[in-house]
Protein backbone atom coordinates (compact mmCIF):
# COMPACT_ATOMS: atom_id res chain seq x y z
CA UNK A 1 7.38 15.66 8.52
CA UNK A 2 8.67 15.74 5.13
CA UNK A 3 10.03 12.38 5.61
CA UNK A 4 6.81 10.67 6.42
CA UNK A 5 6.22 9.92 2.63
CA UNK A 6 9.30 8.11 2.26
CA UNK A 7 8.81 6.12 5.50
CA UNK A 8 5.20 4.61 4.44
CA UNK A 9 6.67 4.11 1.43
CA UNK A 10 9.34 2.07 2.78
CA UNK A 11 6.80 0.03 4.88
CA UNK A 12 4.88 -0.91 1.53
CA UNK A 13 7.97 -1.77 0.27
CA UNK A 14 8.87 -4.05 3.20
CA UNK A 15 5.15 -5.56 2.87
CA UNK A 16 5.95 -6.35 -0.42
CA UNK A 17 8.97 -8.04 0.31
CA UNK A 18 7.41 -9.82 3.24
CA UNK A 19 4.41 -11.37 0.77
CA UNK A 20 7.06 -12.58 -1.69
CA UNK A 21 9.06 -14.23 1.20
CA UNK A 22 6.18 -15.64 2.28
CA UNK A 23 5.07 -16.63 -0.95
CA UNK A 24 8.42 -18.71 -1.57
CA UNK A 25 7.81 -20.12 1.88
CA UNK A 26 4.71 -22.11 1.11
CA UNK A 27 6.18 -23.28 -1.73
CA UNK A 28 8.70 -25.07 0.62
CA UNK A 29 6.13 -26.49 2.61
CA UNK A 30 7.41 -24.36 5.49
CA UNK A 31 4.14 -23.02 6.37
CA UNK A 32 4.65 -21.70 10.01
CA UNK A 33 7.23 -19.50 8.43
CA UNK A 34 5.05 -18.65 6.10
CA UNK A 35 2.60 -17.34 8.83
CA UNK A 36 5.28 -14.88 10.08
CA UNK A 37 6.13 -13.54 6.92
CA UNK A 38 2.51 -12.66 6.16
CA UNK A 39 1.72 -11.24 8.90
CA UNK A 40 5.04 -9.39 9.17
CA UNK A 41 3.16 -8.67 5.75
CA UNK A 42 0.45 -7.20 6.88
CA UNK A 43 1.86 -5.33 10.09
CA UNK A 44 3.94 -3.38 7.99
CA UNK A 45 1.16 -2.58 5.05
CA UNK A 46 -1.28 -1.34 8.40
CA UNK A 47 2.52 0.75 9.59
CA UNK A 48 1.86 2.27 5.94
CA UNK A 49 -2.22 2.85 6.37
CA UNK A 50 -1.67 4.29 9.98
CA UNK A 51 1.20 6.67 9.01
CA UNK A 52 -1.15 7.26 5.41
CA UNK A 53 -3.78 8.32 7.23
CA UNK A 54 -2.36 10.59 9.71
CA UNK A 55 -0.88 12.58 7.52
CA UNK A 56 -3.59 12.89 5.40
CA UNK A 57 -5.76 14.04 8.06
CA UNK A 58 -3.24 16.45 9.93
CA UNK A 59 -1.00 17.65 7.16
CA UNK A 60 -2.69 16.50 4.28
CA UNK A 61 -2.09 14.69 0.30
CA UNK A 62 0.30 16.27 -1.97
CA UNK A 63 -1.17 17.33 -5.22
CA UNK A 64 0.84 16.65 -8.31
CA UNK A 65 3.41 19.37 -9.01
CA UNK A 66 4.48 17.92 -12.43
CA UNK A 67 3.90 19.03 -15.68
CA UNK A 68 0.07 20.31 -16.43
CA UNK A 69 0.17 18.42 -19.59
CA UNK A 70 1.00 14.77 -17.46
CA UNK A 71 -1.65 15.76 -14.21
CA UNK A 72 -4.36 13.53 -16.08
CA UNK A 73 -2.40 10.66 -16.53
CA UNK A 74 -1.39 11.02 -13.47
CA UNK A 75 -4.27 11.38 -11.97
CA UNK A 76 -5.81 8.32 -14.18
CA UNK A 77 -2.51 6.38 -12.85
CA UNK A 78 -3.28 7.52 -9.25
CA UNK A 79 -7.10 6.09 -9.39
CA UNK A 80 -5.61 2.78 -11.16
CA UNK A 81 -3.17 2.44 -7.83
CA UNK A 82 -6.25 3.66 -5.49
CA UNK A 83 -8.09 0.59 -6.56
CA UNK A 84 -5.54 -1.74 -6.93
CA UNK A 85 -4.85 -0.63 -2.70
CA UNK A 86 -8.05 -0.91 -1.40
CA UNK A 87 -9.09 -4.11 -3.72
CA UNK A 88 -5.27 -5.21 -2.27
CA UNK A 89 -6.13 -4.36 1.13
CA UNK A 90 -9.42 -6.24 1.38
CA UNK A 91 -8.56 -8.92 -0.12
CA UNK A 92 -5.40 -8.87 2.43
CA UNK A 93 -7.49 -8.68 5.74
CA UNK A 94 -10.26 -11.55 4.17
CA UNK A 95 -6.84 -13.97 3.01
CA UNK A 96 -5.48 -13.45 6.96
CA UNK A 97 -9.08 -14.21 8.51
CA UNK A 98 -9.36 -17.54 6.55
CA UNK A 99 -5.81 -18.46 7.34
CA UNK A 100 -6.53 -17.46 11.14
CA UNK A 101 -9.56 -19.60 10.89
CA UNK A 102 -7.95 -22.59 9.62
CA UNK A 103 -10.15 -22.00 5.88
CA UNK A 104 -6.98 -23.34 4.90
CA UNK A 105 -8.80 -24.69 1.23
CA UNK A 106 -9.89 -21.17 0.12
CA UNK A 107 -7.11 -19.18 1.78
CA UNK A 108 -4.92 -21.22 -0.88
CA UNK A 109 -7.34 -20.27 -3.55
CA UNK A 110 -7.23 -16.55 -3.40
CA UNK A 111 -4.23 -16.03 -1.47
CA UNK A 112 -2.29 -16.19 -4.83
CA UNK A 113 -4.73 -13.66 -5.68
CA UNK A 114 -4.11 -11.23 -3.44
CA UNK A 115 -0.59 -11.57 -3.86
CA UNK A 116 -0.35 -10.70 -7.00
CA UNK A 117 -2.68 -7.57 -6.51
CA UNK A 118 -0.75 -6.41 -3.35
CA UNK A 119 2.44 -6.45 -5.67
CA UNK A 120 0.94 -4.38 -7.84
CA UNK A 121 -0.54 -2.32 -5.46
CA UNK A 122 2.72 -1.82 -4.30
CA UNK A 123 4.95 -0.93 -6.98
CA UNK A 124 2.30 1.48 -8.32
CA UNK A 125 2.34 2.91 -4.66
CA UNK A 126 6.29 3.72 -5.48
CA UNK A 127 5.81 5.04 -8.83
CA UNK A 128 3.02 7.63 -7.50
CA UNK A 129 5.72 8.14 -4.24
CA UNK A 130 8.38 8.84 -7.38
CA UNK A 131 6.23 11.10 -9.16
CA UNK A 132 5.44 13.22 -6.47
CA UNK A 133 8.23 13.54 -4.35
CA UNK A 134 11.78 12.09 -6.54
CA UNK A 135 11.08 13.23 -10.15
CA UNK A 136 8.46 16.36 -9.40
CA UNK A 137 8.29 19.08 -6.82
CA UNK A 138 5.07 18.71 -4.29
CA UNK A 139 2.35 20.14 -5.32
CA UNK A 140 0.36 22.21 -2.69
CA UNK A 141 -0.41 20.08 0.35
CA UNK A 142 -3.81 20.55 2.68
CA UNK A 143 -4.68 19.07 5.39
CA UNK A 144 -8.17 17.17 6.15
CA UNK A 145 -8.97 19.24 8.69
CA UNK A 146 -7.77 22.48 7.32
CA UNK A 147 -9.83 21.87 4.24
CA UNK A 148 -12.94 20.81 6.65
CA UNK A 149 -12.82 23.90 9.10
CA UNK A 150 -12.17 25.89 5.85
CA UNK A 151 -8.72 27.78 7.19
């Protein structure tokens, strides 16, 4: 289980790579190509939520076991990439609808957009994954349920 964080790290990653790939795509006109990418996109970033989730609810988040002197800027950091993910991940789902639905004229507006957001979203993703598992020891981990049943 210890390797989950890595692996939905790794799927962001590979979302992010997929976006900019499909990014340079559509700037070759080569927009059926472009389609795969994205949603290869987005199939990997919902790998991420999925395996996110899960482990949040069954074994639970790692607190920050850094320095106490860096938890609030981590902890400022980790809201900053909280909101950059969900704003990323809305924006995602709305950019795929339009595209599915042919809203080809604003899909091109705020596709960009979200681009740019999920990219951020991303590498702050790794730099909270590298801060809590590469450069720090763990803090304590509890799960969901644990903390709901109170055991």
């Amino acid at each position: 289980m210890e390797l989950l964080p890595t692996i939905s790290t790794l799927f962001i990653i590979i979302s992010a790579i997929f976006v900019a790939i499909g990014w340079r795509l559509v700037i070759k006109k080569k927009y059926k190509a472009h389609k795969k990418a994205m949603l290869a996109a987005a199939f990997s970033a919902l790998a991420f939520f999925i395996i996110y989730v899960s482990r949040t609810i069954f074994l639970g988040n790692t607190s920050f076991g850094g320095p106490d002197d860096l938890k609030i800027y981590y902890t400022i950091f980790l809201i900053f990439h909280i909101t950059l993910a969900t704003t990323g991940a809305v924006f995602g789902v709305v950019t795929i609808i339009l595209a599915l639905k042919r809203k080809i004229a604003i899909h091109q507006k705020i596709g960009p957009i979200t681009s740019v957001i999920w990219f951020f979203s991303a590498i702050t993703g790794v730099v909270v994954y590298l801060l809590l598992y590469v450069l720090y020891d763990g803090g304590k981990t509890t799960s969901l349920i644990k903390a709901i049943l109170g055991t």
